[in-house]
Protein backbone atom coordinates (compact mmCIF):
# COMPACT_ATOMS: atom_id res chain seq x y z
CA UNK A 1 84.38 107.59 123.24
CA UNK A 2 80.70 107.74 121.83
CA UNK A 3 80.49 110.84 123.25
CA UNK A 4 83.31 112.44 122.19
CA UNK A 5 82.66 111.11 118.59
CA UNK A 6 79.78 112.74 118.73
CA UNK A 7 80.72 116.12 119.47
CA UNK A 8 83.79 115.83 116.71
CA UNK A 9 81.18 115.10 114.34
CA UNK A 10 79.43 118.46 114.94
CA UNK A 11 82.87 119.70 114.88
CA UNK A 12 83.50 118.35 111.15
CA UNK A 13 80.06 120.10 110.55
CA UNK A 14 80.72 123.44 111.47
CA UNK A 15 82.36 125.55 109.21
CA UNK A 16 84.59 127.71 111.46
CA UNK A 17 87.70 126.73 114.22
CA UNK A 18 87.31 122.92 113.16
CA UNK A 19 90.97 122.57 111.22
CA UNK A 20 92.57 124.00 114.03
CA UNK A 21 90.39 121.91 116.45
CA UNK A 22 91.97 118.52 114.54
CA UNK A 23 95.20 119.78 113.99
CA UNK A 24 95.64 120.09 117.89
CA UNK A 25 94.21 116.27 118.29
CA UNK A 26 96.15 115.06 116.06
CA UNK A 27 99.28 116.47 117.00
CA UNK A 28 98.92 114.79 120.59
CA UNK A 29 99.61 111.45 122.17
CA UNK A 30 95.98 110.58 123.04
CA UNK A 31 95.14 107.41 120.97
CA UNK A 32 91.33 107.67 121.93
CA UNK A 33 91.14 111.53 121.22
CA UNK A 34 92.95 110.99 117.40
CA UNK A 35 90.49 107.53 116.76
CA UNK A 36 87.43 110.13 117.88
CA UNK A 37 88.25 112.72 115.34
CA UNK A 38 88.72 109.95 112.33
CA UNK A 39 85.55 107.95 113.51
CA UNK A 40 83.99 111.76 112.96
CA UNK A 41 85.54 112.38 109.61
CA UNK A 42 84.30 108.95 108.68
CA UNK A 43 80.86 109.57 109.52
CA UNK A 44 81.05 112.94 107.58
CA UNK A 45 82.57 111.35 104.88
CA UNK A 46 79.30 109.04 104.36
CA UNK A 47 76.95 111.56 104.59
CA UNK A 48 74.64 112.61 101.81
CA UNK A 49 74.99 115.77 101.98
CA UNK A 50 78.30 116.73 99.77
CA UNK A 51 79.72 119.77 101.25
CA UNK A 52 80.32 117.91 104.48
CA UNK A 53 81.84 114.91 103.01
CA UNK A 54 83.91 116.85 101.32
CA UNK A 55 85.04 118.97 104.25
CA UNK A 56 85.65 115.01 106.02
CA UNK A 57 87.14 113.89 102.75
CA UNK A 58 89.53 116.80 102.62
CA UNK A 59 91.27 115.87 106.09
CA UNK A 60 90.66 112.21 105.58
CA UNK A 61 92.89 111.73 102.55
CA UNK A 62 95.79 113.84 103.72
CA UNK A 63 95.67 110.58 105.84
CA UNK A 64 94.62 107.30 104.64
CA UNK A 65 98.14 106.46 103.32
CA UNK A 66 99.53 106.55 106.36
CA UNK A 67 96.94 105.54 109.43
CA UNK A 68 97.82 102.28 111.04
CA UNK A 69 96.79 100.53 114.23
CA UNK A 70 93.44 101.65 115.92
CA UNK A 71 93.81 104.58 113.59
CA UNK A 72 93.26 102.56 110.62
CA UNK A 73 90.20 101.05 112.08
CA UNK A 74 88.68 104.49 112.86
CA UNK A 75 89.01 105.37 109.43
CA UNK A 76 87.78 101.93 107.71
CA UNK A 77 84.39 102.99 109.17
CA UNK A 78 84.45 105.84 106.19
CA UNK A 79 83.86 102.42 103.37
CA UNK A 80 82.48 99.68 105.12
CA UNK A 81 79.42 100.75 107.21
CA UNK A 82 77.56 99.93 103.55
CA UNK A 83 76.87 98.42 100.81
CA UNK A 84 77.06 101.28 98.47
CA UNK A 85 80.41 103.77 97.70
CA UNK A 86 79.51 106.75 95.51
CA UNK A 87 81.09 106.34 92.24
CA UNK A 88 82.65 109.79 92.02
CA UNK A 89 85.76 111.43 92.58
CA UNK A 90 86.45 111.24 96.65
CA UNK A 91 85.57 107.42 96.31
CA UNK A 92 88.06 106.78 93.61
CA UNK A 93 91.01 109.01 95.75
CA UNK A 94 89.92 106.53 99.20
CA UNK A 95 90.40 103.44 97.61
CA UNK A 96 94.06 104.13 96.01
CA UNK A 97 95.28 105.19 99.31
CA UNK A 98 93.50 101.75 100.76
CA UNK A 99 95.26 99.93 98.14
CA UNK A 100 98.70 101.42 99.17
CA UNK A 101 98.13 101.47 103.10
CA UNK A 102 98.03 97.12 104.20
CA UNK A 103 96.77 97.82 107.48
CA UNK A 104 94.21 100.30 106.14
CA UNK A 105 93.25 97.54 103.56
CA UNK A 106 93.01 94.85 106.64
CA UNK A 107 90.59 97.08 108.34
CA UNK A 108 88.61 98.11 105.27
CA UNK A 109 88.10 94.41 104.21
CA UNK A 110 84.89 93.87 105.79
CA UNK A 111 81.85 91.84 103.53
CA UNK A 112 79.80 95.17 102.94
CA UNK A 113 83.09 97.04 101.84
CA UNK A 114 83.48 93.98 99.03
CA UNK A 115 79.81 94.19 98.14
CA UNK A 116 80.58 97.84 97.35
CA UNK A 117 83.26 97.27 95.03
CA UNK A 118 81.15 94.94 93.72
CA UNK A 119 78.70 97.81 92.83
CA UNK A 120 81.17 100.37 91.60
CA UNK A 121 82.22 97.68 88.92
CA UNK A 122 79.11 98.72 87.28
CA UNK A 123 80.99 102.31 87.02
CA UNK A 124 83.33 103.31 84.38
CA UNK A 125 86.56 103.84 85.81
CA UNK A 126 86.60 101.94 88.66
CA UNK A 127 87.51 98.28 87.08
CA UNK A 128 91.28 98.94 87.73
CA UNK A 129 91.18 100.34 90.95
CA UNK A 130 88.97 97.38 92.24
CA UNK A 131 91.31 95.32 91.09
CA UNK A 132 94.66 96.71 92.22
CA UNK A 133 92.68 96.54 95.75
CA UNK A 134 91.75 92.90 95.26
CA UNK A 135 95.19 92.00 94.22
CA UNK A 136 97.32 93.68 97.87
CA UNK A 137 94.03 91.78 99.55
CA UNK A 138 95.81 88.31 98.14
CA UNK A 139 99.16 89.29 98.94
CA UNK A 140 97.43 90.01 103.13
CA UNK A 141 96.28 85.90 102.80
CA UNK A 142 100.25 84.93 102.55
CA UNK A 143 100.41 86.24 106.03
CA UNK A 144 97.39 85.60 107.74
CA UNK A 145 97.54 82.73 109.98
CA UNK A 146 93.58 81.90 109.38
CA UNK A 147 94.74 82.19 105.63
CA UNK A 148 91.76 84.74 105.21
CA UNK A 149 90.83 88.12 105.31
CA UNK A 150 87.89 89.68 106.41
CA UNK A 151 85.11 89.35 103.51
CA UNK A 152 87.20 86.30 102.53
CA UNK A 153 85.80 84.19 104.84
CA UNK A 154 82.40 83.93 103.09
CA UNK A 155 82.94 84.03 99.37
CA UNK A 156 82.28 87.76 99.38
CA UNK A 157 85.39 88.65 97.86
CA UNK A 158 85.70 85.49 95.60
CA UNK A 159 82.56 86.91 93.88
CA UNK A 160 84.42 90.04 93.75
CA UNK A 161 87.12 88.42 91.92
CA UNK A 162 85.13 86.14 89.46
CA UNK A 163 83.15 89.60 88.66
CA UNK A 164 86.50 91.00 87.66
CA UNK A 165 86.78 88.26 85.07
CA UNK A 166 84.33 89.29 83.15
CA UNK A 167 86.51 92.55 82.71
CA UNK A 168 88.49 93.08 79.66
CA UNK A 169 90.99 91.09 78.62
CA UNK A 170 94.57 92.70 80.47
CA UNK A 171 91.86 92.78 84.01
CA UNK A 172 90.81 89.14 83.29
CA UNK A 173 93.95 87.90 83.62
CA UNK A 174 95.71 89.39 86.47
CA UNK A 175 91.51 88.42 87.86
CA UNK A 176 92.51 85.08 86.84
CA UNK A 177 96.02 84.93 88.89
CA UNK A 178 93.96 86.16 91.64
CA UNK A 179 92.21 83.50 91.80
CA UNK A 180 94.91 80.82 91.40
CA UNK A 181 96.67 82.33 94.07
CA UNK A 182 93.62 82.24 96.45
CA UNK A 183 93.51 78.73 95.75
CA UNK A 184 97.46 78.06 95.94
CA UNK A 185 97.57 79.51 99.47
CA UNK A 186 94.20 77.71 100.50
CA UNK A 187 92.39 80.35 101.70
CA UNK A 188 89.79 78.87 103.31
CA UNK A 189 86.51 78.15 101.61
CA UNK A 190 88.21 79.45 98.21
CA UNK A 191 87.17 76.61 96.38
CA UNK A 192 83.67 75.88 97.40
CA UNK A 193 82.97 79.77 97.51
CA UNK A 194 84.31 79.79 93.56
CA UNK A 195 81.97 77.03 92.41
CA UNK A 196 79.00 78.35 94.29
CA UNK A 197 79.50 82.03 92.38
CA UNK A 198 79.97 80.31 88.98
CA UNK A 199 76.60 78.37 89.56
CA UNK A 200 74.43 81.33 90.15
C-alpha cells in the first residue's frame, strides 16, 4: 500500500494521463487500489504548492459527499494530518461535503482536524460552516456506543464549541444547544472538559 501510494502521488503530480489513470481505479473492485489513489489526492491536497492541490482538490470533491467505509478514511487524511486548514476557497468546499457525508465526518473528527477549525474561526466566513460541522458531530454522539467521537474524547471539540459562543448572536445559540446536548447525552468528559475551557 505505501508503495503504491507513493507512486499515485507522482501520478496526481504529473500533468498528463493522470485522470484517465484514476478513472480506471476507481471504476474497479479493488478496495486497496481506490484507498491508494484518495490517500494520494489527500496528500496533494495538503501540499503547499497550489496548482497541485488544486489538481487533488478537483478529483477529491467530485467525491467527498459520497466516500464511505475505508474510502472515507483515505480521504480524512486530506484535513486532519494538521493543525492548520487554509482559509480559502477549496477548504470551505471540503468541509460542506464533510458536514453532509456522516461517515466522512466520523473519519475527519480527529483532535488536529478540531484544532483547525478552531483556527479558521479566526477567518471571515468560516463561523457557519464550523458550526454546521460541529452540530452533525453531536447528532454522531446519539449513536456512538462510547458516547464520543474522535476529538471528543479530550475536550478538543468542547473548546471548539465554547469558541463558537463567542460568535454572533443566531451562532451562539444553536453553539449553546450544542452544548446542552453534549451534556444531555453524556458524552464523556463533556462536563469537566467545559469547565476546564471556561477557566483558561
Amino acid at each position: 500500500m505505501k508503495c503504491q501510494s507513493v507512486l499515485l502521488t507522482g501520478i496526481f503530480y504529473a500533468s498528463c494521463g493522470m485522470s484517465e489513470i484514476v478513472e480506471a481505479v476507481m471504476a474497479g473492485n479493488d478496495i486497496s487500489a481506490r484507498c491508494g489513489v484518495l490517500f494520494a489526492a489527500a496528500a496533494g491536497w495538503r501540499e503547499s504548492d497550489r496548482d497541485i492541490r488544486s489538481r487533488s482538490h478537483a478529483y477529491l470533491i467530485t467525491v467527498a459527499s459520497i466516500v464511505s467505509g475505508f474510502e472515507a478514511h483515505a480521504l480524512s487524511t486530506a484535513v486532519d494530518r494538521g493543525e492548520r486548514l487554509p482559509p480559502d476557497e477549496m477548504t470551505r468546499a471540503m468541509l460542506v461535503s464533510i458536514a453532509v457525508n456522516i461517515d466522512l465526518l466520523k473519519e475527519s473528527m480527529a483532535r488536529l482536524f478540531v484544532h483547525s477549525l478552531q483556527h479558521l474561526l479566526l477567518y471571515p466566513g468560516f463561523e457557519m460552516l464550523v458550526l454546521e460541522i460541529a452540530e452533525a458531530a453531536t447528532e454522531l454522539t446519539y449513536t456512538s456506543r462510547e458516547r464520543t467521537v474522535g476529538g471528543m474524547y479530550d475536550g478538543e471539540f468542547i473548546e471548539l464549541v465554547i469558541a463558537l459562543q463567542r460568535s454572533s448572536i443566531g451562532i451562539k445559540t444553536r453553539a449553546m444547544t450544542i452544548y446542552e446536548r453534549l451534556l444531555d447525552a453524556e458524552v464523556y468528559g463533556a462536563e469537566d472538559a467545559a469547565a476546564f475551557a471556561f477557566r483558561r
